[in-house]
PDB file of N, CA and C in Angstrom:
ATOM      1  N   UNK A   1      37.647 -48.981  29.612  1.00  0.00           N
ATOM      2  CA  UNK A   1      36.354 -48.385  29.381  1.00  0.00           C
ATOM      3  C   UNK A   1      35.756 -49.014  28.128  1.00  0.00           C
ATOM      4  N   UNK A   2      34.388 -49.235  28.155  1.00  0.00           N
ATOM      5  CA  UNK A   2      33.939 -50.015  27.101  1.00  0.00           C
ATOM      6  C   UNK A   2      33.906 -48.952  25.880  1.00  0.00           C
ATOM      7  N   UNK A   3      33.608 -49.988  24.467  1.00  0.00           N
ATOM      8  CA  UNK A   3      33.986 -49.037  23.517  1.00  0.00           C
ATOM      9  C   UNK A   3      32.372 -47.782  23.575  1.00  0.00           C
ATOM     10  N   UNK A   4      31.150 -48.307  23.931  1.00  0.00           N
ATOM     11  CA  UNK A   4      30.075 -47.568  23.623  1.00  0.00           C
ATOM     12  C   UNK A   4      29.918 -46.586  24.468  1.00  0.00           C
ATOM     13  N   UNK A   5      30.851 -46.665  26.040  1.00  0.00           N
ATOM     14  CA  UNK A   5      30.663 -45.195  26.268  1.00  0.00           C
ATOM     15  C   UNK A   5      32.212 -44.522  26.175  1.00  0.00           C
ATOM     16  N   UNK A   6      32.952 -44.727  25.468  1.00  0.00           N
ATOM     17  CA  UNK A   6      33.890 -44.061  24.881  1.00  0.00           C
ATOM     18  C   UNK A   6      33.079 -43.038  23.526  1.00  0.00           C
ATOM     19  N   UNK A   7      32.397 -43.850  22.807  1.00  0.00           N
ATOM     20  CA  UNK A   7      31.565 -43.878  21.634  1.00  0.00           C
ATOM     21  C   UNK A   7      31.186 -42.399  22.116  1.00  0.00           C
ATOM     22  N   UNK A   8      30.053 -42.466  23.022  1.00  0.00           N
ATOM     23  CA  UNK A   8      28.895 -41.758  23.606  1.00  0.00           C
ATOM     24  C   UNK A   8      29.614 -40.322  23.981  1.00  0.00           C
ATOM     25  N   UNK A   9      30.827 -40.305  24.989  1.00  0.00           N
ATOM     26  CA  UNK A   9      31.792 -39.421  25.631  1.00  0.00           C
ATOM     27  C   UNK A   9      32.374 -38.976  24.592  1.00  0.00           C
ATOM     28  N   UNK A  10      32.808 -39.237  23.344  1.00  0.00           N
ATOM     29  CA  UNK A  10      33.662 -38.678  22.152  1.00  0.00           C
ATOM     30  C   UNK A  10      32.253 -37.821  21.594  1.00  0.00           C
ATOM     31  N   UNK A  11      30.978 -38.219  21.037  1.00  0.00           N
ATOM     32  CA  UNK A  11      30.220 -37.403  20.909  1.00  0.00           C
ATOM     33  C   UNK A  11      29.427 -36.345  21.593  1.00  0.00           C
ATOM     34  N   UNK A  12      28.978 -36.921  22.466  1.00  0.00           N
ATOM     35  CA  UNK A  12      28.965 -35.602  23.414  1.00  0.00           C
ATOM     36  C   UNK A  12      30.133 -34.422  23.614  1.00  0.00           C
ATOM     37  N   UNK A  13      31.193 -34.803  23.596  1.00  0.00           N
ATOM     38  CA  UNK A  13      32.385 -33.656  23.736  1.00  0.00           C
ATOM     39  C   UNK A  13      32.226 -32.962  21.751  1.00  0.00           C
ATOM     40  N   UNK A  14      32.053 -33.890  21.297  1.00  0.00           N
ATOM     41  CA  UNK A  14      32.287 -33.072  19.898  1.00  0.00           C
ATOM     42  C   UNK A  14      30.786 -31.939  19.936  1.00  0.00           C
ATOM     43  N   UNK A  15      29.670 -32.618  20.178  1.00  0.00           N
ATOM     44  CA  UNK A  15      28.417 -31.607  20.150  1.00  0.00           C
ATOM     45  C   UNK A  15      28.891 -30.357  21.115  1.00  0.00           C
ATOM     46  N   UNK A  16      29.628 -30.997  22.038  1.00  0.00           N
ATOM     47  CA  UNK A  16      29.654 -29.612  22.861  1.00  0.00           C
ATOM     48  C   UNK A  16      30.476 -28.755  22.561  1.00  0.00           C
ATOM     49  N   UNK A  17      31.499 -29.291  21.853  1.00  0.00           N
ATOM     50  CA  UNK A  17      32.442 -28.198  21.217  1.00  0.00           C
ATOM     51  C   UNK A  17      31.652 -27.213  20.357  1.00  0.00           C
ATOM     52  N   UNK A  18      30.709 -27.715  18.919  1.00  0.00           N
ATOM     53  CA  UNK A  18      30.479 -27.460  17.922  1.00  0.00           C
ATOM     54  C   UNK A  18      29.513 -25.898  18.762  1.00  0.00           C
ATOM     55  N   UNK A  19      28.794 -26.634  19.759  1.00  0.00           N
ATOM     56  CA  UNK A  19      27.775 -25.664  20.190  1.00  0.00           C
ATOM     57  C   UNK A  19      28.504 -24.154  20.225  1.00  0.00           C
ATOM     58  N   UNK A  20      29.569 -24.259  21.528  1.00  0.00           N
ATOM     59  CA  UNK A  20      30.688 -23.703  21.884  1.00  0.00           C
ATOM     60  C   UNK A  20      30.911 -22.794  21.387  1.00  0.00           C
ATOM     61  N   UNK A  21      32.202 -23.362  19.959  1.00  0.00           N
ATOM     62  CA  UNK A  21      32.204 -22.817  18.920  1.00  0.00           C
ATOM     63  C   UNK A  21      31.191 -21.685  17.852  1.00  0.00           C
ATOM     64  N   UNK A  22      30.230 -22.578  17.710  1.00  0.00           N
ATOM     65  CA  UNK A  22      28.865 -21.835  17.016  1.00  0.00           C
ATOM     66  C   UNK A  22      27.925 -21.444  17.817  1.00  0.00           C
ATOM     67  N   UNK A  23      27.177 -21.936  18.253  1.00  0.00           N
ATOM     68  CA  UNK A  23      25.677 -21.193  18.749  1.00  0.00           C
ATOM     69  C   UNK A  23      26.195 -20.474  19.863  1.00  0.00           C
ATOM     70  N   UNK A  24      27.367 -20.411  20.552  1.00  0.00           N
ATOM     71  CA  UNK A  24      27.383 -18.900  21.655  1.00  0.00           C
ATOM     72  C   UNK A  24      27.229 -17.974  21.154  1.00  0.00           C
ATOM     73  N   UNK A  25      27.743 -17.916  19.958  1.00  0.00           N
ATOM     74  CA  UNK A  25      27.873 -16.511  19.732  1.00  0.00           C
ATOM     75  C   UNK A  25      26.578 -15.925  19.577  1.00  0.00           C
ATOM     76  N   UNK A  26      25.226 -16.252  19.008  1.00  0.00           N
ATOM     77  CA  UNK A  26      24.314 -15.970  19.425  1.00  0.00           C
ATOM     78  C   UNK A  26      23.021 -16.025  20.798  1.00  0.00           C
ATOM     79  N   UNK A  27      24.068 -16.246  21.613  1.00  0.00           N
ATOM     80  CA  UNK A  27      23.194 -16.318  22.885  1.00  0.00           C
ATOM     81  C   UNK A  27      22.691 -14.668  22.944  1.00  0.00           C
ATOM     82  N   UNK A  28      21.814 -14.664  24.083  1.00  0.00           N
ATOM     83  CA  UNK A  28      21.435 -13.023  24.264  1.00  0.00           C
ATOM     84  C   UNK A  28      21.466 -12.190  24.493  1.00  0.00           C
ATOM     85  N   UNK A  29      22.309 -11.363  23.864  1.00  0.00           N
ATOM     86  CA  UNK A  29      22.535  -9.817  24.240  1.00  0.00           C
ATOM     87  C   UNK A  29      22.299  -9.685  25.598  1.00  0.00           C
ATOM     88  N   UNK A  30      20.768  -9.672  26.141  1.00  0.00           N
ATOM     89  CA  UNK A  30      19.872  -8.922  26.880  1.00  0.00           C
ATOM     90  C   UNK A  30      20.492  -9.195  28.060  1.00  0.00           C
ATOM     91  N   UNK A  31      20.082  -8.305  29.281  1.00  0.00           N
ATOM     92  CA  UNK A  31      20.735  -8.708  30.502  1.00  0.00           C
ATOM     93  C   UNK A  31      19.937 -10.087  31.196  1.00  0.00           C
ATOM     94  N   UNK A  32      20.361 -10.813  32.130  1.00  0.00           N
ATOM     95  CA  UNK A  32      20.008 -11.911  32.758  1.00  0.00           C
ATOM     96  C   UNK A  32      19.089 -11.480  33.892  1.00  0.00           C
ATOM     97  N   UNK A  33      18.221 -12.490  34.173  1.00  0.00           N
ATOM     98  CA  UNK A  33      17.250 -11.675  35.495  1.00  0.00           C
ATOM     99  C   UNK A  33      18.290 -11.110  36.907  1.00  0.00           C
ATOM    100  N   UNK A  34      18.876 -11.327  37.352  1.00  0.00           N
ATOM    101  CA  UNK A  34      19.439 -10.407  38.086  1.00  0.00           C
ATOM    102  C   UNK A  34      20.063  -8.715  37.888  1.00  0.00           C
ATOM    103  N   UNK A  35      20.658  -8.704  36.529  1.00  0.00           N
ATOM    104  CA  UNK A  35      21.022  -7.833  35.525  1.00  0.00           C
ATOM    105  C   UNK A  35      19.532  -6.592  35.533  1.00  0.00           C
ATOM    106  N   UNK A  36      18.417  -7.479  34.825  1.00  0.00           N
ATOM    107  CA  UNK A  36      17.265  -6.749  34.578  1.00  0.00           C
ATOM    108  C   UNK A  36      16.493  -6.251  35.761  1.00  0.00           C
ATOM    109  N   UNK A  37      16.998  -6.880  36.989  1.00  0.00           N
ATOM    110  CA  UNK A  37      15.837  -6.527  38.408  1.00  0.00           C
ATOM    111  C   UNK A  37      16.750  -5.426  38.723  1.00  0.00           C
ATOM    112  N   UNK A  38      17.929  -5.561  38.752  1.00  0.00           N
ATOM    113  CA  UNK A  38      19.303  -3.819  38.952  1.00  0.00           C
ATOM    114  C   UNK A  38      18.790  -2.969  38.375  1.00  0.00           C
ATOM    115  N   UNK A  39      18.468  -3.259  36.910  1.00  0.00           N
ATOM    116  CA  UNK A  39      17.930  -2.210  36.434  1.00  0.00           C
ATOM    117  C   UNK A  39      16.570  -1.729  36.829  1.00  0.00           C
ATOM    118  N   UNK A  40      16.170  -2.674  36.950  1.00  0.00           N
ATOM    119  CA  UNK A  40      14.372  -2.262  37.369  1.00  0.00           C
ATOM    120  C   UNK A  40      14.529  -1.137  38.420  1.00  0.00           C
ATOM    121  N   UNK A  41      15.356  -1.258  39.385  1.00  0.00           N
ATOM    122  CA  UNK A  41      15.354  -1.057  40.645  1.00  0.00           C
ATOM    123  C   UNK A  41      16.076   0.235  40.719  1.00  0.00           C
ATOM    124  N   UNK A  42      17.068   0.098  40.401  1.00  0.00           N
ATOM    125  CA  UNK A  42      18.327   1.094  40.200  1.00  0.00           C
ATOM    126  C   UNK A  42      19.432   1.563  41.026  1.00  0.00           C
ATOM    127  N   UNK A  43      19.328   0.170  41.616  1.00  0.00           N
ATOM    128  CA  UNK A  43      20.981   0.024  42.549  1.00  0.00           C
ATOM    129  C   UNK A  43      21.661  -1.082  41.458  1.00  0.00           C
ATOM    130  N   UNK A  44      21.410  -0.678  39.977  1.00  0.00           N
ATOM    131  CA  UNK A  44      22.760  -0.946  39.472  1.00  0.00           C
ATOM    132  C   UNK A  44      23.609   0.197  39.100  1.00  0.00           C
ATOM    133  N   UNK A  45      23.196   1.371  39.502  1.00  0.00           N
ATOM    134  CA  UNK A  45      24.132   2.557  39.328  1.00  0.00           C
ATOM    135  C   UNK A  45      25.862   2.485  40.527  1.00  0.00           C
ATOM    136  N   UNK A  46      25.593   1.458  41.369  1.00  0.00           N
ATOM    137  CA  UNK A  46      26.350   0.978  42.153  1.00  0.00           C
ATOM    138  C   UNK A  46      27.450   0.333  41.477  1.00  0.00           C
ATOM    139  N   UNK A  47      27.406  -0.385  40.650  1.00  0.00           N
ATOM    140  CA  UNK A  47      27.867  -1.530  39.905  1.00  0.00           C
ATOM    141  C   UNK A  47      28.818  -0.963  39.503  1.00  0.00           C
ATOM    142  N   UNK A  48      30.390  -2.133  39.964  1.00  0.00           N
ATOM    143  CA  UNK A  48      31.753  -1.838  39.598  1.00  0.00           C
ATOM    144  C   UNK A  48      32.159  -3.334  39.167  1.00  0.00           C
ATOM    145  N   UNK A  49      33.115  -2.875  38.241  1.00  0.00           N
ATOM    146  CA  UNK A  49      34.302  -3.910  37.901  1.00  0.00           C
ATOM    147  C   UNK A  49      34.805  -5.012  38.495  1.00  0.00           C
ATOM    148  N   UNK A  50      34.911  -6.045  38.439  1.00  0.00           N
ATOM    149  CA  UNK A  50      35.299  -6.772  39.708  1.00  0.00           C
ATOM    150  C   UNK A  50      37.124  -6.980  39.271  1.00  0.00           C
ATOM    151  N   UNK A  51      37.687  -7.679  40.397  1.00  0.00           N
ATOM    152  CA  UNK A  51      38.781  -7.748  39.569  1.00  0.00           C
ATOM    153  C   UNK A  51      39.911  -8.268  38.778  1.00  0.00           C
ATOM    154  N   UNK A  52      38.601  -9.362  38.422  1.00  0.00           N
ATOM    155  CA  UNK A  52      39.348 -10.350  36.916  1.00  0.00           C
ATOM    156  C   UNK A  52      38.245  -9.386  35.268  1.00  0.00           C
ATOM    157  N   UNK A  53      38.336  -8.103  35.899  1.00  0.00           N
ATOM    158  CA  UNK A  53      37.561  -7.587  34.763  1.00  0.00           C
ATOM    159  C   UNK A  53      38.518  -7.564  33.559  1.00  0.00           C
ATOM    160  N   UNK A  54      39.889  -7.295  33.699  1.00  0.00           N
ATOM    161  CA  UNK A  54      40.872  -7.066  32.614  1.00  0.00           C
ATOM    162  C   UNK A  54      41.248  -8.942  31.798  1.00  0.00           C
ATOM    163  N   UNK A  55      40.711  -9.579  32.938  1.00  0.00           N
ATOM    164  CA  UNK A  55      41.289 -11.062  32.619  1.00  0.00           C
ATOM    165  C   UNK A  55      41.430 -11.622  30.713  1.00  0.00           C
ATOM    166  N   UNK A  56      41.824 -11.996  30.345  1.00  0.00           N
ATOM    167  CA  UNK A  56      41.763 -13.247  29.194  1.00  0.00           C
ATOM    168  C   UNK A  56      40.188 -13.543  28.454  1.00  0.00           C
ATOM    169  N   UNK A  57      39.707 -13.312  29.394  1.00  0.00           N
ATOM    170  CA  UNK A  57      38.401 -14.558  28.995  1.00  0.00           C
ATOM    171  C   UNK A  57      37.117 -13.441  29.798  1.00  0.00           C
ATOM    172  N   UNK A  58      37.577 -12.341  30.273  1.00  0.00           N
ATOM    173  CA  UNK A  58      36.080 -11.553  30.589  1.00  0.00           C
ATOM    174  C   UNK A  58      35.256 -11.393  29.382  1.00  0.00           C
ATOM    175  N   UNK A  59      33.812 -11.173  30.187  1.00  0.00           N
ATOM    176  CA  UNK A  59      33.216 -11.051  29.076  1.00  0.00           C
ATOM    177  C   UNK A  59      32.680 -11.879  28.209  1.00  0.00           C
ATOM    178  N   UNK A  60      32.916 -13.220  28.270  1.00  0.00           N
ATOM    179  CA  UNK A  60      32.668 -14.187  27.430  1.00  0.00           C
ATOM    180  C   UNK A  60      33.497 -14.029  25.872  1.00  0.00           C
ATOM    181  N   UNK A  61      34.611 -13.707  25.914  1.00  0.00           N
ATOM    182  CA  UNK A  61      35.687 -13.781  24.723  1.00  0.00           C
ATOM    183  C   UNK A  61      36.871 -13.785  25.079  1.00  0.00           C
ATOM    184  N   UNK A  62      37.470 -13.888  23.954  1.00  0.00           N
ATOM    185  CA  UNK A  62      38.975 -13.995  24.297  1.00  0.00           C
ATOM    186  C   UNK A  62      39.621 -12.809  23.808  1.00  0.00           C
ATOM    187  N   UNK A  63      40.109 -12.385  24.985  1.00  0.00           N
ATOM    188  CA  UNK A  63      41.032 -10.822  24.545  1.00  0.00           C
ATOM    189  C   UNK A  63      42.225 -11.075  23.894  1.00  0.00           C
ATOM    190  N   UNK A  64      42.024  -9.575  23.102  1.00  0.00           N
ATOM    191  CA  UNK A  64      43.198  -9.778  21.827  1.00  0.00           C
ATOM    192  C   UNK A  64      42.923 -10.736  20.726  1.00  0.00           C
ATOM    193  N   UNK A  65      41.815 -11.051  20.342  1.00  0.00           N
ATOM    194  CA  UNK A  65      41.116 -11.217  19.089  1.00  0.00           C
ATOM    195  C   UNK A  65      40.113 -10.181  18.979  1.00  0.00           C
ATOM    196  N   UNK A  66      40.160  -9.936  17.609  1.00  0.00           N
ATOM    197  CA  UNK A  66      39.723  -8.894  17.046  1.00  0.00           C
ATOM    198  C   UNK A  66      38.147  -9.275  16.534  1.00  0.00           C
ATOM    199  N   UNK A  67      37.688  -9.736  15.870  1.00  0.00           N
ATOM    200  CA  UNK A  67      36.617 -10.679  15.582  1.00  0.00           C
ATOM    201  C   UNK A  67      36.062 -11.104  16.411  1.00  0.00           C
ATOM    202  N   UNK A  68      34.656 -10.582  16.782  1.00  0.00           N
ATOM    203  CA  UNK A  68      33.963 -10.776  17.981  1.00  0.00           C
ATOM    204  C   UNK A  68      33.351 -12.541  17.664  1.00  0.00           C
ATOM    205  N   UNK A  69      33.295 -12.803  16.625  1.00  0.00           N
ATOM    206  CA  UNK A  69      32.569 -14.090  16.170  1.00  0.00           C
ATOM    207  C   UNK A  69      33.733 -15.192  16.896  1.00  0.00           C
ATOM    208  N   UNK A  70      35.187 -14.896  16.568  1.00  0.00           N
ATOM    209  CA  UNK A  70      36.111 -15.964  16.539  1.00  0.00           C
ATOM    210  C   UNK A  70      36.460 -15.732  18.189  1.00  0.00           C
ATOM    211  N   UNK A  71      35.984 -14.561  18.754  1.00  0.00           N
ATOM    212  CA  UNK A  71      37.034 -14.550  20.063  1.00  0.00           C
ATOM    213  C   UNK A  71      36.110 -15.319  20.868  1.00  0.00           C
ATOM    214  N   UNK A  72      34.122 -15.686  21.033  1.00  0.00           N
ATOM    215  CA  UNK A  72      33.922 -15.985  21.490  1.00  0.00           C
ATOM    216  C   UNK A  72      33.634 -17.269  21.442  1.00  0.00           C
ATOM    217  N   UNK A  73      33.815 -17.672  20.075  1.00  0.00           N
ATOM    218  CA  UNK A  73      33.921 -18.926  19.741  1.00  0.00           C
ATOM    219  C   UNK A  73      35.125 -19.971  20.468  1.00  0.00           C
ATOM    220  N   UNK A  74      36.458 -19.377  20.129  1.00  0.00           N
ATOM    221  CA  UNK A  74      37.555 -19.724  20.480  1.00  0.00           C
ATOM    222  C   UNK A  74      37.400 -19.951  21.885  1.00  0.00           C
ATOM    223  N   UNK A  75      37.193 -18.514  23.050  1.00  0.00           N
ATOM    224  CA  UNK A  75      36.714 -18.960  24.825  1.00  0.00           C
ATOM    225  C   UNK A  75      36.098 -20.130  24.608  1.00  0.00           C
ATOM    226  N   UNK A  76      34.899 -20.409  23.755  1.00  0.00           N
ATOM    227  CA  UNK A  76      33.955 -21.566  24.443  1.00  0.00           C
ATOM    228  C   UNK A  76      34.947 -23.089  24.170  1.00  0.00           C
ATOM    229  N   UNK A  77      35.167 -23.171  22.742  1.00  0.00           N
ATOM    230  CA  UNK A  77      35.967 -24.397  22.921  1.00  0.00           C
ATOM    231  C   UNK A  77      36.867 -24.395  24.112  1.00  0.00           C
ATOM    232  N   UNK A  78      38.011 -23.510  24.787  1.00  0.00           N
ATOM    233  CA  UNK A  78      38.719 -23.501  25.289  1.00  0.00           C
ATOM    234  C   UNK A  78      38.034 -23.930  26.897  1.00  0.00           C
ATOM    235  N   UNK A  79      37.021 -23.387  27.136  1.00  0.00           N
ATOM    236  CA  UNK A  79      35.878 -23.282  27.952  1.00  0.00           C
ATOM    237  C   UNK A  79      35.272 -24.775  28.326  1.00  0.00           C
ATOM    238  N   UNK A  80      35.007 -25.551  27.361  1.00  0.00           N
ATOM    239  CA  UNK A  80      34.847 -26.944  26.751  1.00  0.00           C
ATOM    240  C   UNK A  80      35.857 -27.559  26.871  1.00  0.00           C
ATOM    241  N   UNK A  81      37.269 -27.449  26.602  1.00  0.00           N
ATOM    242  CA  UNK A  81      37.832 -28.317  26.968  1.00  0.00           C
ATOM    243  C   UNK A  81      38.721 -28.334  28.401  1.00  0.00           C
ATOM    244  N   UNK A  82      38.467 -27.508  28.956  1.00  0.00           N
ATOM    245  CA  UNK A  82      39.109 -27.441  30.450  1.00  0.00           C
ATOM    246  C   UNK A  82      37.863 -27.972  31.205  1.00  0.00           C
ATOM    247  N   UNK A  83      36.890 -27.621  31.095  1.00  0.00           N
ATOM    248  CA  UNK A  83      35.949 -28.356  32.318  1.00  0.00           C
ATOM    249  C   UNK A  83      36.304 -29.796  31.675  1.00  0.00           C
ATOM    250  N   UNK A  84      35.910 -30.677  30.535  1.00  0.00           N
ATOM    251  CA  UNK A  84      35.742 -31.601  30.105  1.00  0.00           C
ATOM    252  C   UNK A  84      37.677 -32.966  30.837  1.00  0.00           C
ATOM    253  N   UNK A  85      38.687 -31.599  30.465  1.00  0.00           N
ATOM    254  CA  UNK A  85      39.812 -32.277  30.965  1.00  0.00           C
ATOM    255  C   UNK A  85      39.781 -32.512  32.741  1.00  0.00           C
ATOM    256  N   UNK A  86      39.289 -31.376  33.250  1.00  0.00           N
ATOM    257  CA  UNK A  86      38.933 -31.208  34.915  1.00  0.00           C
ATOM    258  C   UNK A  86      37.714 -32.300  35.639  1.00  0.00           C
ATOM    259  N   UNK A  87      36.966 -32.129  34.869  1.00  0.00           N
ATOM    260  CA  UNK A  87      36.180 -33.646  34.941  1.00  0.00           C
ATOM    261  C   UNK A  87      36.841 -35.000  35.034  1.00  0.00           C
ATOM    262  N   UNK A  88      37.298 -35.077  33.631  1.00  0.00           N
ATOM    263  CA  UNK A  88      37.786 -36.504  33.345  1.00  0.00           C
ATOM    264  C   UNK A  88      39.245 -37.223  34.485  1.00  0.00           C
ATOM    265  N   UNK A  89      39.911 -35.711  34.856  1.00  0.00           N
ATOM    266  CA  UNK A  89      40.738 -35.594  35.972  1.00  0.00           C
ATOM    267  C   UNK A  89      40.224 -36.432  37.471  1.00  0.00           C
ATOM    268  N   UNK A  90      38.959 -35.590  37.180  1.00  0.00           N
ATOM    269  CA  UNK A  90      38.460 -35.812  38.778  1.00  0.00           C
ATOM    270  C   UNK A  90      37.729 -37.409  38.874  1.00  0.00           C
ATOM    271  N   UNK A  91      37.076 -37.996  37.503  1.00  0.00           N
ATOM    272  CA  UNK A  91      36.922 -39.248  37.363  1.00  0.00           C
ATOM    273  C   UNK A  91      37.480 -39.940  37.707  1.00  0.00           C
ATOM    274  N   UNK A  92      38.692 -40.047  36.699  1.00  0.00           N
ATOM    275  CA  UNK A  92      40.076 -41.221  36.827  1.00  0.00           C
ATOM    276  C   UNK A  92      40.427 -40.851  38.474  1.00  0.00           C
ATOM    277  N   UNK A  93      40.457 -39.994  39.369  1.00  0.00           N
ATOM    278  CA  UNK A  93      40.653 -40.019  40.483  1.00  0.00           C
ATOM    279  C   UNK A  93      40.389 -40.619  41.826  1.00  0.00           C
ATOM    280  N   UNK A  94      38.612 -40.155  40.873  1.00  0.00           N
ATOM    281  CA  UNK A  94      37.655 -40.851  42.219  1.00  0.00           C
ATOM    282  C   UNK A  94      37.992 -41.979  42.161  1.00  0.00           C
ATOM    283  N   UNK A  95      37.835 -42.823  40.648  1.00  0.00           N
ATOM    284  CA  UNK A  95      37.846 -44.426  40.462  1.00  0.00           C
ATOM    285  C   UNK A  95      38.655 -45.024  40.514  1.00  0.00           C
ATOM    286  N   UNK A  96      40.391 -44.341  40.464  1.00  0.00           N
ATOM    287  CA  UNK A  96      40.861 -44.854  40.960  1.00  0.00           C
ATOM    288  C   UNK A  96      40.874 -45.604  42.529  1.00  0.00           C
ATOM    289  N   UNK A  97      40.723 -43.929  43.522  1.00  0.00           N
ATOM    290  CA  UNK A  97      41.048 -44.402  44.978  1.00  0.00           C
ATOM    291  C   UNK A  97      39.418 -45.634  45.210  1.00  0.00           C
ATOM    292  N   UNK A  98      38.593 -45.529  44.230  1.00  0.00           N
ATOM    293  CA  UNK A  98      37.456 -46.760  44.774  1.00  0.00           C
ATOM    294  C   UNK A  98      37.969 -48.066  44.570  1.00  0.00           C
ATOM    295  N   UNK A  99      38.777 -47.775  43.821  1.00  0.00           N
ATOM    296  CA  UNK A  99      38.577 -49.680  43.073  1.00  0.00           C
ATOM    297  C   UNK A  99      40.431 -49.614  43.894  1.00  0.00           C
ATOM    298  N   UNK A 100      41.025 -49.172  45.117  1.00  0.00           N
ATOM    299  CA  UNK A 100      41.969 -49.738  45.483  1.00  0.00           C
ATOM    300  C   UNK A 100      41.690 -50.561  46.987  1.00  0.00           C
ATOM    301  N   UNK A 101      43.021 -51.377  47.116  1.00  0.00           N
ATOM    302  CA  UNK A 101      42.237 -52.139  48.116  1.00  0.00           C
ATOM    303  C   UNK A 101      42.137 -51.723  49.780  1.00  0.00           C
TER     304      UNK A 101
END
């Protein structure tokens, strides 16, 4: 792989960490338009648990941290680096079976 999109792929993964890390934690409270039309409506009085509700990572944090800042920080890197490894997985895969003869 050439060095400039090694270059490019090392920064992009670092911005996306940093984001991850930092700016989730202020994403928005508020509910999402599907969230807000339930409510509008009021067949979200329906609304149950699904059942990875107890999971690791519901919620957008990581259970069993105490610190709402660090638990959701911590999910996103973790979050960041599994798609990023699952990607790069599925790359080296494709390109392999292309470039055989």
């Amino acid at each position: 792989m050439k060095t400039r999109t090694v270059t490019f792929i090392g920064i992009g993964l670092l911005v996306a960490l940093l984001l991850a890390a930092i700016v989730s934690f202020y994403a928005s409270g508020s509910p999402d338009g599907l969230e807000r039309v339930a409510g509008d409506t009021g067949f979200d009085a329906a609304v149950a648990d699904h059942a990875l509700a107890d999971s690791p990572f519901a919620d957008y944090g990581l259970s069993g941290v105490e610190n709402a800042r660090l638990s959701v920080g911590v999910a996103g890197i973790i979050g960041v680096l599994v798609t990023f490894l699952i990607a790069a997985g599925l790359f080296f895969l494709v390109k392999r079976r292309s470039t055989s003869p």
